[in-house]
C-alpha atoms as a PDB file:
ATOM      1  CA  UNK A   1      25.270   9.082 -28.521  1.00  0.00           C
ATOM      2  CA  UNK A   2      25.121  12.598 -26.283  1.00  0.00           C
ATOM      3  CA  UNK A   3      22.401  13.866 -24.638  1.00  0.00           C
ATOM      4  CA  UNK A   4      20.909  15.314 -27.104  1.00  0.00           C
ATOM      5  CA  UNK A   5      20.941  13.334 -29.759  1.00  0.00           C
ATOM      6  CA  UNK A   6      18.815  11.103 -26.779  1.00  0.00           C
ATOM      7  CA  UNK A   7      16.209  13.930 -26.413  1.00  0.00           C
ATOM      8  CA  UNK A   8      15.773  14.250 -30.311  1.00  0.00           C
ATOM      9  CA  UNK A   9      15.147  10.039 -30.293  1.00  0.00           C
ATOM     10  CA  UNK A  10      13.011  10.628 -27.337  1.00  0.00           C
ATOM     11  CA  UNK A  11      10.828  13.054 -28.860  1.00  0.00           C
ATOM     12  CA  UNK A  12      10.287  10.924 -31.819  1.00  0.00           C
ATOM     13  CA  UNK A  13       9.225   8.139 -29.797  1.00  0.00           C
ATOM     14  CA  UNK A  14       6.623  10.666 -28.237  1.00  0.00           C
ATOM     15  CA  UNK A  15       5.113  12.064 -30.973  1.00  0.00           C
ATOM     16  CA  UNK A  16       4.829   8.490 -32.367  1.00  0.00           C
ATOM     17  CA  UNK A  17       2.852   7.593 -29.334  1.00  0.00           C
ATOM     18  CA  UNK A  18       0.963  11.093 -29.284  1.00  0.00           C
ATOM     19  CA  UNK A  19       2.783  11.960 -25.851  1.00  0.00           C
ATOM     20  CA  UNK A  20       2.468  15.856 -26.426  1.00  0.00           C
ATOM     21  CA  UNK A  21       2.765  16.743 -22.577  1.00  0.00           C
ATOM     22  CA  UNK A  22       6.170  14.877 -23.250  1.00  0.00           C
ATOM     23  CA  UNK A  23       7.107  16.804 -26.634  1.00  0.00           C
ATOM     24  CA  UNK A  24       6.463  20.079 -24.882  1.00  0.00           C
ATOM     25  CA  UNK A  25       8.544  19.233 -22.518  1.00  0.00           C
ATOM     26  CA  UNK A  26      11.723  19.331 -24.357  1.00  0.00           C
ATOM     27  CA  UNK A  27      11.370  22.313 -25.581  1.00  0.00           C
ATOM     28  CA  UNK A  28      12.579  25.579 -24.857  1.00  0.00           C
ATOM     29  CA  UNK A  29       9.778  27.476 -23.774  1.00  0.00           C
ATOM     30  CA  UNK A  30      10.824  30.388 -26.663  1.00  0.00           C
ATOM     31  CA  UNK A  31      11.113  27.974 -29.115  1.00  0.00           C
ATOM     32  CA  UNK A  32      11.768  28.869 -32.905  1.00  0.00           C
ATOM     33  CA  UNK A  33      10.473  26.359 -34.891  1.00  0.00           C
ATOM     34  CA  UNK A  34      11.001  26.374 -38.782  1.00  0.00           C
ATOM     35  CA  UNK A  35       8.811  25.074 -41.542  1.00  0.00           C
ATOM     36  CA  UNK A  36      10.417  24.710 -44.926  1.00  0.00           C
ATOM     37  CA  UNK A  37      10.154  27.364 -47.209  1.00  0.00           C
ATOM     38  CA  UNK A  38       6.764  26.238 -49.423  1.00  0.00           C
ATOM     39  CA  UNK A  39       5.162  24.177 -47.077  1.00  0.00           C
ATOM     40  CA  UNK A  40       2.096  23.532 -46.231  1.00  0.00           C
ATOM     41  CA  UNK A  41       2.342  24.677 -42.601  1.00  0.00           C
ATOM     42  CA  UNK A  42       5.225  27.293 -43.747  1.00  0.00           C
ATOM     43  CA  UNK A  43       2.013  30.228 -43.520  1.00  0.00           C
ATOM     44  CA  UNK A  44       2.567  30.694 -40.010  1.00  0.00           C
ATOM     45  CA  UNK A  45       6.667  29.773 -39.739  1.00  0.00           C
ATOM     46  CA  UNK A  46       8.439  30.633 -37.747  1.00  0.00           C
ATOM     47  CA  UNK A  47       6.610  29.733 -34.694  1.00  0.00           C
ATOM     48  CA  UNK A  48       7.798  31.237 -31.394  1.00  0.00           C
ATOM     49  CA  UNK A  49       7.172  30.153 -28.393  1.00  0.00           C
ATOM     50  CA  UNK A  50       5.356  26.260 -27.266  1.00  0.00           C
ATOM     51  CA  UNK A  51       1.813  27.412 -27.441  1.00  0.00           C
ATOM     52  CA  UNK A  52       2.464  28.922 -31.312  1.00  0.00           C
ATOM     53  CA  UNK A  53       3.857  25.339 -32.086  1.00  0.00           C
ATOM     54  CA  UNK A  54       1.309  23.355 -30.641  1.00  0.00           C
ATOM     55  CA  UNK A  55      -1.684  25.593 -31.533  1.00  0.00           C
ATOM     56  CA  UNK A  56      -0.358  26.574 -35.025  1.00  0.00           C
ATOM     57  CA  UNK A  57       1.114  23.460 -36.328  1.00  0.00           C
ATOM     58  CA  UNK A  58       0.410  20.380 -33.859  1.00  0.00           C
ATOM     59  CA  UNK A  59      -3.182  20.664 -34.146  1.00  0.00           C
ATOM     60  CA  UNK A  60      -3.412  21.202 -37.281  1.00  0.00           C
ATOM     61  CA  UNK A  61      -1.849  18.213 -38.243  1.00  0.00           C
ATOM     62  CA  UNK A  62      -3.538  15.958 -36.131  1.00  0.00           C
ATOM     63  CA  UNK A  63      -6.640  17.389 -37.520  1.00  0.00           C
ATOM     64  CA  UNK A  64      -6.233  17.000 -40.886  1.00  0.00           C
ATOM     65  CA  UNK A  65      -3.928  14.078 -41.430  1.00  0.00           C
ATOM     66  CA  UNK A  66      -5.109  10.240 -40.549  1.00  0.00           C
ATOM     67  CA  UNK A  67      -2.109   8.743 -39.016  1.00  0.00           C
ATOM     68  CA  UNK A  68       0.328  11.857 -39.972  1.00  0.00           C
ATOM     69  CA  UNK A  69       4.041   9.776 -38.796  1.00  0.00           C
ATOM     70  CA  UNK A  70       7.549  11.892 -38.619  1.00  0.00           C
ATOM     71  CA  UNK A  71       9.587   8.573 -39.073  1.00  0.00           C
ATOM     72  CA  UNK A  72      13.808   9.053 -38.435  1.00  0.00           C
ATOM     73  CA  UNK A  73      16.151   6.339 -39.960  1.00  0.00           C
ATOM     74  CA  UNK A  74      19.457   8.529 -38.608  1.00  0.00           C
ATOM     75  CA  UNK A  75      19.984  10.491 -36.318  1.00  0.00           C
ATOM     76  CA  UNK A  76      23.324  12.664 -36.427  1.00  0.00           C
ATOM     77  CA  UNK A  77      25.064  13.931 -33.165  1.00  0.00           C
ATOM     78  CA  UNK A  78      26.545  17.525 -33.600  1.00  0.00           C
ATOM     79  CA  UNK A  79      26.724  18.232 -30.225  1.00  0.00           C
ATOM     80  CA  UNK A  80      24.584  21.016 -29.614  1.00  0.00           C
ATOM     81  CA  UNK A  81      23.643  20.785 -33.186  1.00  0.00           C
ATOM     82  CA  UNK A  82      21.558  17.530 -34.290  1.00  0.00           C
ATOM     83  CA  UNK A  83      20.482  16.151 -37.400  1.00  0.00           C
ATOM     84  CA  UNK A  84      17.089  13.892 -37.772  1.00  0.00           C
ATOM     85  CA  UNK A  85      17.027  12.067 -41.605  1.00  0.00           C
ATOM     86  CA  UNK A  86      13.946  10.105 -41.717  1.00  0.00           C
ATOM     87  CA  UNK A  87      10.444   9.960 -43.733  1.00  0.00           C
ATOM     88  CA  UNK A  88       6.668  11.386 -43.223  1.00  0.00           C
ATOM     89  CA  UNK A  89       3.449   9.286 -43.564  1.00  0.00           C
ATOM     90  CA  UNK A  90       0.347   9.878 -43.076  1.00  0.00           C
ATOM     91  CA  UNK A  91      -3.473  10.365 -45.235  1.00  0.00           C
ATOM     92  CA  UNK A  92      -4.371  13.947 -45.722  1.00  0.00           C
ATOM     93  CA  UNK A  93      -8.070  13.027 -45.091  1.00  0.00           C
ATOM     94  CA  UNK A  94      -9.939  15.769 -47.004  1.00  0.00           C
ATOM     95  CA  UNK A  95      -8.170  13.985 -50.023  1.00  0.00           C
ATOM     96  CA  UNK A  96      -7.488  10.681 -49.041  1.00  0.00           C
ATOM     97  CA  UNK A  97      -4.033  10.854 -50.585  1.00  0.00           C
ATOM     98  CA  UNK A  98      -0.781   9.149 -48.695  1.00  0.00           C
ATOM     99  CA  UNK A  99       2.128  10.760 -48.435  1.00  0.00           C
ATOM    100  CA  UNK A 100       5.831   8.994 -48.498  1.00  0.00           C
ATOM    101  CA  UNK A 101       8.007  12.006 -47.615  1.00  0.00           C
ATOM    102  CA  UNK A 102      11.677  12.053 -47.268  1.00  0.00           C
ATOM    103  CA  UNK A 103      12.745  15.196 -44.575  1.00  0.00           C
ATOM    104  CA  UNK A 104      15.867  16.164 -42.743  1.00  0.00           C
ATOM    105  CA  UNK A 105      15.161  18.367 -39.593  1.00  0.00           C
ATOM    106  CA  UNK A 106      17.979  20.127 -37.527  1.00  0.00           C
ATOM    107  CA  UNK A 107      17.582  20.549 -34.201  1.00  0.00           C
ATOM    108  CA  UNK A 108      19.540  23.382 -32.342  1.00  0.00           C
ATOM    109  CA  UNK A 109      19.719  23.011 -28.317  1.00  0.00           C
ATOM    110  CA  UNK A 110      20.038  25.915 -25.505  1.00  0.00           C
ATOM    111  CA  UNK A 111      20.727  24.094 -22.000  1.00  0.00           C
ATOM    112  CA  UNK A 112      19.139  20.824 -22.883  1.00  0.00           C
ATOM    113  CA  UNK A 113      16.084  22.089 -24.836  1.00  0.00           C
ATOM    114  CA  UNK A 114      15.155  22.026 -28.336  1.00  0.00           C
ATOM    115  CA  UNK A 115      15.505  25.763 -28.821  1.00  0.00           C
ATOM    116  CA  UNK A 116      15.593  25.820 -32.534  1.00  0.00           C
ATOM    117  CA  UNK A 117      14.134  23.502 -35.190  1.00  0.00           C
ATOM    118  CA  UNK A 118      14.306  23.327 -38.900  1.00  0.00           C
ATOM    119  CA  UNK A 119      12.218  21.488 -41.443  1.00  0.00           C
ATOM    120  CA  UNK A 120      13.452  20.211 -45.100  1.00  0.00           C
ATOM    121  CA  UNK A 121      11.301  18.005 -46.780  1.00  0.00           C
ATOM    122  CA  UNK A 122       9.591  16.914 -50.081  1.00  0.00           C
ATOM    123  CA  UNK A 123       7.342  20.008 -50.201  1.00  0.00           C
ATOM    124  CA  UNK A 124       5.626  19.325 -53.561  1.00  0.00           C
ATOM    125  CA  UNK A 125       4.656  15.840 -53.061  1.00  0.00           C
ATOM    126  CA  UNK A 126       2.584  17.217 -49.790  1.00  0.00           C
ATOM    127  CA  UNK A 127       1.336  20.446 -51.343  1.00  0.00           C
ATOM    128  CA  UNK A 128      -0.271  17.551 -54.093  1.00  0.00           C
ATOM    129  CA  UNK A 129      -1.663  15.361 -51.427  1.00  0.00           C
ATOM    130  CA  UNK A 130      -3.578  18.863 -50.189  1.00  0.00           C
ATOM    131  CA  UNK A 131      -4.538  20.573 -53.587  1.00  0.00           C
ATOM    132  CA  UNK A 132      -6.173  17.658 -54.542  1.00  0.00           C
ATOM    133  CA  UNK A 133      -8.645  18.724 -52.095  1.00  0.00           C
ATOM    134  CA  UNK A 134     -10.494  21.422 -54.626  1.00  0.00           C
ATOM    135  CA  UNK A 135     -10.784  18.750 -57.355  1.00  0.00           C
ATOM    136  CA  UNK A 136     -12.359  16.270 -54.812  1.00  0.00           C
END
């Protein structure tokens, strides 16, 4: 497993233990980070730059979802190019509604930061969990 690949495990781990200061430090400060197209969080993709990330997407997440998880099973080594298959969890709490989510995110590097990421995921089962929250 290259470097990489390590950094992309690493920042897993971190985000699993809520080690932001961590997660911002492997990426590239101009970060381009990707929501899929028809997400929830896609409103404000792409995000440039750490503070857009953190501010637009990070905090948002850990404000509206009880135990929100980003979960890889495999991680693929392209090099400079790596490839994160794994599932979301997590309670939107204005709903109370779990997700299960399948996702694939690709990870581009520039000189050992994450300086390009890419979200695919079950859109439509998340966009449920949050709708729901106008019937509740």
């Amino acid at each position: 497993m290259g470097q990489n690949s390590k950094t992309v495990e690493a920042f897993y781990a971190a985000m699993g233990r809520g080690d932001i200061p961590f997660v911002i430090g492997t990426l590239d400060p101009q970060i381009v980070w990707s929501e899929a197209e028809n997400f929830v969080y896609a409103d404000k993709s792409p995000y440039i730059g750490v503070d857009a990330v953190l501010t637009g997407l990070f905090a948002r997440l850990g404000g509206e979802w009880d135990g929100f998880s980003a979960v890889p099973q495999e991680i693929v080594d392209g090099g400079e190019t790596v490839v994160a298959l794994g599932r979301y969890g997590g309670v939107y709490k204005a709903t109370g509604v779990k997700i299960d989510a399948q996702f694939v995110h690709v990870f581009k590097f520039k000189a050992g930061k994450i300086a390009h990421f890419q979200q695919y995921t079950d859109t439509a089962q998340v966009q449920n969990a949050v709708s729901l929250r106008a019937k509740a």
